[in-house]
Structure formats: C-alpha cells, structure tokens
PDB file of N, CA and C in Angstrom:
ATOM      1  N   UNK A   1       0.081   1.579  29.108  1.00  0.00           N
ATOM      2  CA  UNK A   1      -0.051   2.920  28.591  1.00  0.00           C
ATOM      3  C   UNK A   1       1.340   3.463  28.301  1.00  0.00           C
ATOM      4  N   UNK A   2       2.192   4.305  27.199  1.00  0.00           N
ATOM      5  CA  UNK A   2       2.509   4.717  26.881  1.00  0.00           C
ATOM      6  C   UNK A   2       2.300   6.599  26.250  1.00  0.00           C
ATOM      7  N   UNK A   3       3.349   6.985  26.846  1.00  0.00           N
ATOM      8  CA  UNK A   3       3.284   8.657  26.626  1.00  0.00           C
ATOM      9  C   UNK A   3       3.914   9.046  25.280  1.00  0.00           C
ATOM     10  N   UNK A   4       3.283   9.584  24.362  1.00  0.00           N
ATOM     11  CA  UNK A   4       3.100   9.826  22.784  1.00  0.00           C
ATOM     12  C   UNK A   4       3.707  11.083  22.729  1.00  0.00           C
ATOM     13  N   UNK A   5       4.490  11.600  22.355  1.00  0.00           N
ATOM     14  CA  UNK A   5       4.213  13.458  22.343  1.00  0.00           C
ATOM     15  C   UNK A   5       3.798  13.849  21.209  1.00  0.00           C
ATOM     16  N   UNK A   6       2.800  14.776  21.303  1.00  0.00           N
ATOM     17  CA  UNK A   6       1.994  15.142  20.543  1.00  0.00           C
ATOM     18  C   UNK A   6       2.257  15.966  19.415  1.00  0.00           C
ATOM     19  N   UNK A   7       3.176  16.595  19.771  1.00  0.00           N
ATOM     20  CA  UNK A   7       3.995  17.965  18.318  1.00  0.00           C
ATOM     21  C   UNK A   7       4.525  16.989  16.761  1.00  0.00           C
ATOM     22  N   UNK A   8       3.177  17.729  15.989  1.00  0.00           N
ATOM     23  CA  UNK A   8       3.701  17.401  14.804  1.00  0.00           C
ATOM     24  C   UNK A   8       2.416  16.443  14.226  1.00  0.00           C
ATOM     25  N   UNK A   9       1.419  15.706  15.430  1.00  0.00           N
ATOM     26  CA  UNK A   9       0.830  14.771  14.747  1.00  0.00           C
ATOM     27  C   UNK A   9       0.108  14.887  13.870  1.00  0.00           C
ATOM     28  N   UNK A  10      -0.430  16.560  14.156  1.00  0.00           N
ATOM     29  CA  UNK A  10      -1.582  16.665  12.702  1.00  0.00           C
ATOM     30  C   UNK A  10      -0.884  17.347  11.410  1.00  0.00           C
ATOM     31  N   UNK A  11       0.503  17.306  11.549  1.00  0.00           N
ATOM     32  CA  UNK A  11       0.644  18.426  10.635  1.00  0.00           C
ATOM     33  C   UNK A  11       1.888  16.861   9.695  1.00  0.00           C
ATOM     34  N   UNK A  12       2.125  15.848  10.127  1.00  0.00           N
ATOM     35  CA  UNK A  12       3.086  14.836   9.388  1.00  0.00           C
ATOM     36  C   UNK A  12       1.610  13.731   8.830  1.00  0.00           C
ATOM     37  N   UNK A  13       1.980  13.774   7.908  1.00  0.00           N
ATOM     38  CA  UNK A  13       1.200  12.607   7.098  1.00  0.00           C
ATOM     39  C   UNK A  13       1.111  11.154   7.440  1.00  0.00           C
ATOM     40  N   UNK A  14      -0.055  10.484   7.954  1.00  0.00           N
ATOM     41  CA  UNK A  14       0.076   8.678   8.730  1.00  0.00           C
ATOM     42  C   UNK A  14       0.970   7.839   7.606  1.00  0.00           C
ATOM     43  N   UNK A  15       0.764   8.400   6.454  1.00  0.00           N
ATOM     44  CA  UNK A  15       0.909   7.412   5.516  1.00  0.00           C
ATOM     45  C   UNK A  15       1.992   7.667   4.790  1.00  0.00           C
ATOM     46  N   UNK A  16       2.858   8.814   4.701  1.00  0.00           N
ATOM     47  CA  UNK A  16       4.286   8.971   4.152  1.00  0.00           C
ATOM     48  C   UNK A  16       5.329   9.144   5.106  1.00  0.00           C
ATOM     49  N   UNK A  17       4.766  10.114   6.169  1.00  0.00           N
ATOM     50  CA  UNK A  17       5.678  10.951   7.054  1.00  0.00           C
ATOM     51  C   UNK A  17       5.410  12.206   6.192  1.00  0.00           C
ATOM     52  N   UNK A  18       5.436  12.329   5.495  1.00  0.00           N
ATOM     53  CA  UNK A  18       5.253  14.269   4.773  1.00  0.00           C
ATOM     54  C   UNK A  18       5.151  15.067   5.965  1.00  0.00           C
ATOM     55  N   UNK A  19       5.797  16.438   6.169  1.00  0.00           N
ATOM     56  CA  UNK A  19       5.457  17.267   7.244  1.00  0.00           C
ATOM     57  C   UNK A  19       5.060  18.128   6.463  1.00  0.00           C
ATOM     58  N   UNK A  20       4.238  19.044   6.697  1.00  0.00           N
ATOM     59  CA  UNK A  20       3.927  20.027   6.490  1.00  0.00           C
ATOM     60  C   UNK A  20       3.139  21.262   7.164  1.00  0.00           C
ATOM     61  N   UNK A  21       3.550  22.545   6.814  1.00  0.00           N
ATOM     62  CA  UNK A  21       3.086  23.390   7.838  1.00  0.00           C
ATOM     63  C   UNK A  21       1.105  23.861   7.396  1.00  0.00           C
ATOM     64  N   UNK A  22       0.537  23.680   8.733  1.00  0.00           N
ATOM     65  CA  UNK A  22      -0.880  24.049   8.497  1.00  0.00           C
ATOM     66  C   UNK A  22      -1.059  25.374   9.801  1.00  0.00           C
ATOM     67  N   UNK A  23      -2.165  26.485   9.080  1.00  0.00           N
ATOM     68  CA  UNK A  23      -2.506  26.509  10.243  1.00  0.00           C
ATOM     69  C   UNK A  23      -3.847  25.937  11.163  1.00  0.00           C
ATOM     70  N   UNK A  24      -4.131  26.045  11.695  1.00  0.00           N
ATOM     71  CA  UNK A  24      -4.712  25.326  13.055  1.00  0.00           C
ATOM     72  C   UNK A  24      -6.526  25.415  12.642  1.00  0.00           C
ATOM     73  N   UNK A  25      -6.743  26.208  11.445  1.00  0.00           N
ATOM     74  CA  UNK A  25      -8.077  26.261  11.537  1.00  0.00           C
ATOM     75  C   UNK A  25      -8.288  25.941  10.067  1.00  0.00           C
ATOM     76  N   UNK A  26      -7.724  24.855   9.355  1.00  0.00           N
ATOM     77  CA  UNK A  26      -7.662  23.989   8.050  1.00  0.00           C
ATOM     78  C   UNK A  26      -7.843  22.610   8.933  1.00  0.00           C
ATOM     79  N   UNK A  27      -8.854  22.177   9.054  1.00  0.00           N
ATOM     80  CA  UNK A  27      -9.232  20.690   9.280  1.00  0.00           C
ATOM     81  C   UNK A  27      -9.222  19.752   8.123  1.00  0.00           C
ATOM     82  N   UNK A  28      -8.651  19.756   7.153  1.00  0.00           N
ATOM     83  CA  UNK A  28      -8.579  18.913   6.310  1.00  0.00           C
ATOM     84  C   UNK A  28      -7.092  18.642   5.824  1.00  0.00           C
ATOM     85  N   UNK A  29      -6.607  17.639   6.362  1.00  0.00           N
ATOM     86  CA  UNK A  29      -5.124  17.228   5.755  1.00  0.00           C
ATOM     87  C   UNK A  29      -4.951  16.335   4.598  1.00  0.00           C
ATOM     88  N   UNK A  30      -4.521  17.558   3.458  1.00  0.00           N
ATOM     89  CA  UNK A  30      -4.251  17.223   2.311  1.00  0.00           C
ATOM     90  C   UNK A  30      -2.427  17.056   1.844  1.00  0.00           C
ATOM     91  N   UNK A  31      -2.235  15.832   1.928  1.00  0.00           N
ATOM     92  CA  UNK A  31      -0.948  15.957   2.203  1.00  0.00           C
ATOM     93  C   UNK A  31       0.008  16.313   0.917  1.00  0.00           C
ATOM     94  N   UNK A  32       1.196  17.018   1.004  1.00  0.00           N
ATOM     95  CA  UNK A  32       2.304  16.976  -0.360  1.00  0.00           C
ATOM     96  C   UNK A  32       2.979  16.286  -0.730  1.00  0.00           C
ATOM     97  N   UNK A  33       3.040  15.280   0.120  1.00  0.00           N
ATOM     98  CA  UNK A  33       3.773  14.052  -0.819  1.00  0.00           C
ATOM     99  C   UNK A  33       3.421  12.881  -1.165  1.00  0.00           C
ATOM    100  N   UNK A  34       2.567  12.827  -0.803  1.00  0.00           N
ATOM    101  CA  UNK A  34       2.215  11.423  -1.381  1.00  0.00           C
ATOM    102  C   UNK A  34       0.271  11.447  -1.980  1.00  0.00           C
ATOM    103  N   UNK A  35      -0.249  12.694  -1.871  1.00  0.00           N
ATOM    104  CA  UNK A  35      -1.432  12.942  -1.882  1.00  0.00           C
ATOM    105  C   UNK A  35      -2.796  12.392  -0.950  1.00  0.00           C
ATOM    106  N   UNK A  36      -2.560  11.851   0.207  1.00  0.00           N
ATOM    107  CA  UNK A  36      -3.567  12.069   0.592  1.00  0.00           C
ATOM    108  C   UNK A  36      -4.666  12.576   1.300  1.00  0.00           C
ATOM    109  N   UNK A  37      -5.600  12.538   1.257  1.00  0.00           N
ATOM    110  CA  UNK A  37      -6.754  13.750   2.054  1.00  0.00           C
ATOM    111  C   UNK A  37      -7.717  12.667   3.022  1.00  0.00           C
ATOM    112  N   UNK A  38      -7.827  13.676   4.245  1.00  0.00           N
ATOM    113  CA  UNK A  38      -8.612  12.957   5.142  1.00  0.00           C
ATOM    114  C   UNK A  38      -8.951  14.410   6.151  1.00  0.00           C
ATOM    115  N   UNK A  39      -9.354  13.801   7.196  1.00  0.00           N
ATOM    116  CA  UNK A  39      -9.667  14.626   8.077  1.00  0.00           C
ATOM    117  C   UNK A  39      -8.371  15.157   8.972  1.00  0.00           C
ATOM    118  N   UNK A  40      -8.234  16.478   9.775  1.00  0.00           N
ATOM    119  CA  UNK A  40      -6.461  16.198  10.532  1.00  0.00           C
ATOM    120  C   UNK A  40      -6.860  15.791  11.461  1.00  0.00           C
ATOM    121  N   UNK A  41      -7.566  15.511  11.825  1.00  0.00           N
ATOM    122  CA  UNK A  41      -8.059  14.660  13.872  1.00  0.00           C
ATOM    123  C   UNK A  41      -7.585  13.478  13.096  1.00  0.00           C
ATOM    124  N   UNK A  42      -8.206  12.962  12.533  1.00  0.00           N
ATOM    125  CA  UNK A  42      -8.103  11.711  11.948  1.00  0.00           C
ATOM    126  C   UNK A  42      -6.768  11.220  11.683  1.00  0.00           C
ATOM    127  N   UNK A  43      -5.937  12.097  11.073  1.00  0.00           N
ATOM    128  CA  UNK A  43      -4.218  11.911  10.917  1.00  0.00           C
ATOM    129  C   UNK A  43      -3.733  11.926  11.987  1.00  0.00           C
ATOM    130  N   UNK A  44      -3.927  12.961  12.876  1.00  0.00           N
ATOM    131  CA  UNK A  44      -3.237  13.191  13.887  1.00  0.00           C
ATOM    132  C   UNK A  44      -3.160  11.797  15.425  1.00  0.00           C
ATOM    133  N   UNK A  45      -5.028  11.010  14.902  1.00  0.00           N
ATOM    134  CA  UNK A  45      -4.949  10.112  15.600  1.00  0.00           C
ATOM    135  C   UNK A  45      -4.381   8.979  15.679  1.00  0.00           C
ATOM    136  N   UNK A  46      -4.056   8.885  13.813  1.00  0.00           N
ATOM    137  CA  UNK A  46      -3.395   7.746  13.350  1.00  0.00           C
ATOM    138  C   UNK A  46      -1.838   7.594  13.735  1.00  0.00           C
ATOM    139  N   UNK A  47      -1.524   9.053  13.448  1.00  0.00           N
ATOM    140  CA  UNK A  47       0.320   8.888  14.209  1.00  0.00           C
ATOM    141  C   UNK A  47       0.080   8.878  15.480  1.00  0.00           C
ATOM    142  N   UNK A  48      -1.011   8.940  16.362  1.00  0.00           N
ATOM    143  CA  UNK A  48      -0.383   8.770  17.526  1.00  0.00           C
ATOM    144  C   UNK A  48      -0.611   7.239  17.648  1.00  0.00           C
ATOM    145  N   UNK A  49      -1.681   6.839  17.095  1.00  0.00           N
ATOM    146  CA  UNK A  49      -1.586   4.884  17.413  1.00  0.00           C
ATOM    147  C   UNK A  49      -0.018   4.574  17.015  1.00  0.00           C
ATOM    148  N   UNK A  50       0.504   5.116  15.567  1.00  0.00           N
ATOM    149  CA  UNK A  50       1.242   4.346  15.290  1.00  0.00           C
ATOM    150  C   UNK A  50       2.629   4.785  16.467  1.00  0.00           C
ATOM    151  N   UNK A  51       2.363   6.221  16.282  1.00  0.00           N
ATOM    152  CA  UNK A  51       3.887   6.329  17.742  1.00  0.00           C
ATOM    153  C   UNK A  51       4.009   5.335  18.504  1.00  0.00           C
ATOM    154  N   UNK A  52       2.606   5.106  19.681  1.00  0.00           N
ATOM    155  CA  UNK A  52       1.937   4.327  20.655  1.00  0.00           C
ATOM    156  C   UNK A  52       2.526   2.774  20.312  1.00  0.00           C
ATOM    157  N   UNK A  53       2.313   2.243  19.497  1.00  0.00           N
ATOM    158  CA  UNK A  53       2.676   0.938  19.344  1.00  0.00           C
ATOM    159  C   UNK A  53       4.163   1.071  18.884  1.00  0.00           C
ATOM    160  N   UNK A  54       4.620   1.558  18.173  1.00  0.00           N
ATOM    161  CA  UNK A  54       6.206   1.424  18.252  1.00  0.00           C
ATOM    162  C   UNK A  54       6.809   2.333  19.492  1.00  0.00           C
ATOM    163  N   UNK A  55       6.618   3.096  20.235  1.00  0.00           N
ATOM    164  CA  UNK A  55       7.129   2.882  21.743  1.00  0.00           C
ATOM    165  C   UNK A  55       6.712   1.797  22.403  1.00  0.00           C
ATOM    166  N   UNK A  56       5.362   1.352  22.088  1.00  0.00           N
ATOM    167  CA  UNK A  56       5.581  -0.247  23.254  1.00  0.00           C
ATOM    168  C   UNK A  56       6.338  -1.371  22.366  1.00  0.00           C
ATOM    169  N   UNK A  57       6.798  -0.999  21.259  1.00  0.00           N
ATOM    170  CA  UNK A  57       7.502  -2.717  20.900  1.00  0.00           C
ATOM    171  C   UNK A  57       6.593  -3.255  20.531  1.00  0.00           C
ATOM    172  N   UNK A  58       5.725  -2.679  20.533  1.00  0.00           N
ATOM    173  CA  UNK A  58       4.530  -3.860  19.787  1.00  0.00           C
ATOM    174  C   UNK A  58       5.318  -4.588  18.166  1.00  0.00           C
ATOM    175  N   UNK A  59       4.805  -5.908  17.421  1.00  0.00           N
ATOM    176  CA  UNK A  59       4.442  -5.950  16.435  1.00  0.00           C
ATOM    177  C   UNK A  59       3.468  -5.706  15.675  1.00  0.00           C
ATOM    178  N   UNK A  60       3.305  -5.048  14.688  1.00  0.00           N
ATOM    179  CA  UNK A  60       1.651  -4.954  13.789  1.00  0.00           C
ATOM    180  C   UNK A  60       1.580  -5.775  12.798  1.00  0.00           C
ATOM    181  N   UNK A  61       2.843  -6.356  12.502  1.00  0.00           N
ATOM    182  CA  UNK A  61       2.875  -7.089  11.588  1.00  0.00           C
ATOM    183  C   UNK A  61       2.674  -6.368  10.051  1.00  0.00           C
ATOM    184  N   UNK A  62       2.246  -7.039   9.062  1.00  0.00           N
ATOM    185  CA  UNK A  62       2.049  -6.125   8.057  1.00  0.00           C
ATOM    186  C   UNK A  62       1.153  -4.795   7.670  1.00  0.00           C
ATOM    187  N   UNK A  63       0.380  -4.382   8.828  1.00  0.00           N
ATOM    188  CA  UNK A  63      -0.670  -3.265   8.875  1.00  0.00           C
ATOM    189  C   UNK A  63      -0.055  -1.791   8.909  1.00  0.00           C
ATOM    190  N   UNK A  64       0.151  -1.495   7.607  1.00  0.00           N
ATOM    191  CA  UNK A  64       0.935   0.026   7.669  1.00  0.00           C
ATOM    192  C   UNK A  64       0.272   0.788   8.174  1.00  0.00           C
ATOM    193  N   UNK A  65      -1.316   0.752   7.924  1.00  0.00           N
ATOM    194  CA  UNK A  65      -2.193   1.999   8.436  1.00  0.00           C
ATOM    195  C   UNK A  65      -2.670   1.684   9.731  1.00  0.00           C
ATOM    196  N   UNK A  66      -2.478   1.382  10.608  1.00  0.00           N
ATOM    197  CA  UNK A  66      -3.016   0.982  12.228  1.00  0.00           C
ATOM    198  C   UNK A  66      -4.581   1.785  12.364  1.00  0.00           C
ATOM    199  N   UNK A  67      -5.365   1.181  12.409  1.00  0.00           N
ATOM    200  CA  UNK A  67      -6.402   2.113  12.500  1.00  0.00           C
ATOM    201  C   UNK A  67      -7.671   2.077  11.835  1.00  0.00           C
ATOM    202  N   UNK A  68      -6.945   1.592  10.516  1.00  0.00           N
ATOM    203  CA  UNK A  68      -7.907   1.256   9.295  1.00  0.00           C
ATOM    204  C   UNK A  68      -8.609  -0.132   9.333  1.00  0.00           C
ATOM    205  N   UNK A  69      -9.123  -0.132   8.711  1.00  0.00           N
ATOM    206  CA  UNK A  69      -9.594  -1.549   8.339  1.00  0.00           C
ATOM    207  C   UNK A  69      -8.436  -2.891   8.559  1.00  0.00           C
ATOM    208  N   UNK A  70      -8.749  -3.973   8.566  1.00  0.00           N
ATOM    209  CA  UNK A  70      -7.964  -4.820   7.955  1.00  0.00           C
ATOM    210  C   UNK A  70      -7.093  -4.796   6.973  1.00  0.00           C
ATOM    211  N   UNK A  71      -7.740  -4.608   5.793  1.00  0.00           N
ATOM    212  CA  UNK A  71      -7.183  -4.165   4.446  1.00  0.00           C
ATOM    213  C   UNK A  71      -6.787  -3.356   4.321  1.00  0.00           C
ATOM    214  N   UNK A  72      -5.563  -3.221   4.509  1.00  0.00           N
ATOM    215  CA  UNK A  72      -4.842  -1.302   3.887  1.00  0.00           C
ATOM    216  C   UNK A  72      -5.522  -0.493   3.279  1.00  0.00           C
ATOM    217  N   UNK A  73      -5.546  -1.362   2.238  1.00  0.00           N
ATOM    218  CA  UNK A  73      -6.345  -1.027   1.078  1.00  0.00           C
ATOM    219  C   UNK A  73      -7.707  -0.373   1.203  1.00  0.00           C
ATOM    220  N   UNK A  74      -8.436  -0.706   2.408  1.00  0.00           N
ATOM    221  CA  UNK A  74      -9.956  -0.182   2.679  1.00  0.00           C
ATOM    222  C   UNK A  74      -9.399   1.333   3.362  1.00  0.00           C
ATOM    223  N   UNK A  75      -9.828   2.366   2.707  1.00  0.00           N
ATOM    224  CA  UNK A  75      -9.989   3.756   3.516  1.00  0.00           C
ATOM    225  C   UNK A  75     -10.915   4.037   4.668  1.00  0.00           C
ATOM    226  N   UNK A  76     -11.435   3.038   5.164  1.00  0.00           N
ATOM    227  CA  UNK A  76     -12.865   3.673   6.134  1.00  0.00           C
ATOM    228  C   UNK A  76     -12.081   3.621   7.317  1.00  0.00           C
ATOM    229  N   UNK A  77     -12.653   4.517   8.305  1.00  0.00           N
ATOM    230  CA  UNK A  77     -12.229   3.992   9.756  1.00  0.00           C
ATOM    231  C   UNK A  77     -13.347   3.369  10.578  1.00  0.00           C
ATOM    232  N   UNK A  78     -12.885   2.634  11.228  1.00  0.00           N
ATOM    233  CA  UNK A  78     -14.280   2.228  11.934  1.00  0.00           C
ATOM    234  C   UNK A  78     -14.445   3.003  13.049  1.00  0.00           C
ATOM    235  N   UNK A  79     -16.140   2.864  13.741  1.00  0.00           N
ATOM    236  CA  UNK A  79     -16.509   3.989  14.570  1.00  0.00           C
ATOM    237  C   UNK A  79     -16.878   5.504  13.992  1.00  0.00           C
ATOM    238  N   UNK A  80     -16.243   5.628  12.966  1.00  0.00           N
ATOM    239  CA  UNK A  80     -16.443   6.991  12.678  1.00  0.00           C
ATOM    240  C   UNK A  80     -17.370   7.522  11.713  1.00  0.00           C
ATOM    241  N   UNK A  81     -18.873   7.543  12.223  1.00  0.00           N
ATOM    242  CA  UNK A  81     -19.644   7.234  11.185  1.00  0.00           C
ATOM    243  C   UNK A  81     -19.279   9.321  10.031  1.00  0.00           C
ATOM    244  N   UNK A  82     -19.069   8.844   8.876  1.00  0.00           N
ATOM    245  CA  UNK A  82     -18.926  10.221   7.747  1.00  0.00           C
ATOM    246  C   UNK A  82     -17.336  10.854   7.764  1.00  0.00           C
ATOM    247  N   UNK A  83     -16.413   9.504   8.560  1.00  0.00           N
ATOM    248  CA  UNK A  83     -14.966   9.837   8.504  1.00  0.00           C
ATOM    249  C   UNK A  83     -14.725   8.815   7.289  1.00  0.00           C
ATOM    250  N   UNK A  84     -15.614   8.199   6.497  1.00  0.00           N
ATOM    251  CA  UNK A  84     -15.009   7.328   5.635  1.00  0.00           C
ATOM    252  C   UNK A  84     -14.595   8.301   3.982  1.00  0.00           C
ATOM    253  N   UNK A  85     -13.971   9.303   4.671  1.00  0.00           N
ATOM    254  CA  UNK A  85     -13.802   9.658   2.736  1.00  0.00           C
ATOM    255  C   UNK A  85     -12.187   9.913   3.040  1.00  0.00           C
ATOM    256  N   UNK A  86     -11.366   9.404   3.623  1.00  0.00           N
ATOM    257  CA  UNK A  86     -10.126   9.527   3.070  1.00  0.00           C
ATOM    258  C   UNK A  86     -10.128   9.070   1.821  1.00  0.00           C
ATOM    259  N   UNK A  87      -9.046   9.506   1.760  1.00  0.00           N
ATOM    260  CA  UNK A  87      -8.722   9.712  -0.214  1.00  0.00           C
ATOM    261  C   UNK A  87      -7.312  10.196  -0.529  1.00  0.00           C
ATOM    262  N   UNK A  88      -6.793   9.931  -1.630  1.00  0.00           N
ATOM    263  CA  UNK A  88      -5.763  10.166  -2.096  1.00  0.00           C
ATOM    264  C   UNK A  88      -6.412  11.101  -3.659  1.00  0.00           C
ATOM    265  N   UNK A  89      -5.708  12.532  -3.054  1.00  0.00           N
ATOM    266  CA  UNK A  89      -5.527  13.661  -4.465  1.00  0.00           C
ATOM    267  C   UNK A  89      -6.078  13.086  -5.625  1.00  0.00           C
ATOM    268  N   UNK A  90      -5.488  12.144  -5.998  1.00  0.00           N
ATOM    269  CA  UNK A  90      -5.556  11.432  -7.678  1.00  0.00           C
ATOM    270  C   UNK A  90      -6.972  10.791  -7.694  1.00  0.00           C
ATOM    271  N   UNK A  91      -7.452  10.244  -6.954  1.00  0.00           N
ATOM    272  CA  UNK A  91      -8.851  10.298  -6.739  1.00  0.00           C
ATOM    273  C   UNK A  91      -9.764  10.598  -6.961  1.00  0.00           C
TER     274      UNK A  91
END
C-alpha cells in the first residue's frame, strides 16, 4: 500500500495533466487541453492509480491510461457498468 495525496485529482486531467479549476458540484470532467470528457470520480480515480503505481516503482509498461482496458485505445472502464462514455470533445 502506498499513500497518494489526494489534492488536485479530480480537477488535473488522467490523460494530459491539464489542471483546471472546477467547482465541486460539476461531476463531469471536461478537460482544456487536450479535450477529454468523462466522469470526475472517474478521473480522479485514474490519477490516483497512476500516482499509486509510480510511487511504488512499479512498471506499466506501455499502458498510459492504467485503468482502462488493455487497449488505450478502448474508452470503457471495467466494472463500471454506464461509466463507458468517456470521450474526447471532438467526438
């Protein structure tokens, strides 16, 4: 186990780093730089896997999105049945 700190996770983008300011009762993180939209639990859970494994040293090897599918490329998460509409803006 590893200790994550939590400031910032829902409001920085899994997939650019983008920060941006939200307030607290917008559940949908639509990000500004790089466009994409998902849920913010959902973001917020993803930076903390990814914190989580780069404080332990882990390797992920080529898996930018930790969390996702296999395929980068696949947007769904698993487990989450009606969390599958991440999306990117252009979309």
């Amino acid at each position: 186990m590893v200790r994550v700190d939590p400031r910032h996770t829902s409001t920085d983008c899994h997939a650019c780093g983008h920060r941006q300011d939200m307030p607290l009762d917008v559940r949908e993180f639509a990000c500004g730089g790089c466009g994409l939209v998902t849920d913010r639990d959902v973001n917020a859970a993803r930076n903390i896997l990814q914190r989580g494994i780069a404080l332990a040293g882990w390797d992920i090897g080529s898996l930018g999105r930790p969390g996702a599918s296999e395929s980068v490329l696949e947007p769904h998460v698993a487990g989450l049945p009606g969390q599958d509409a991440e999306r990117y803006a252009a979309d």
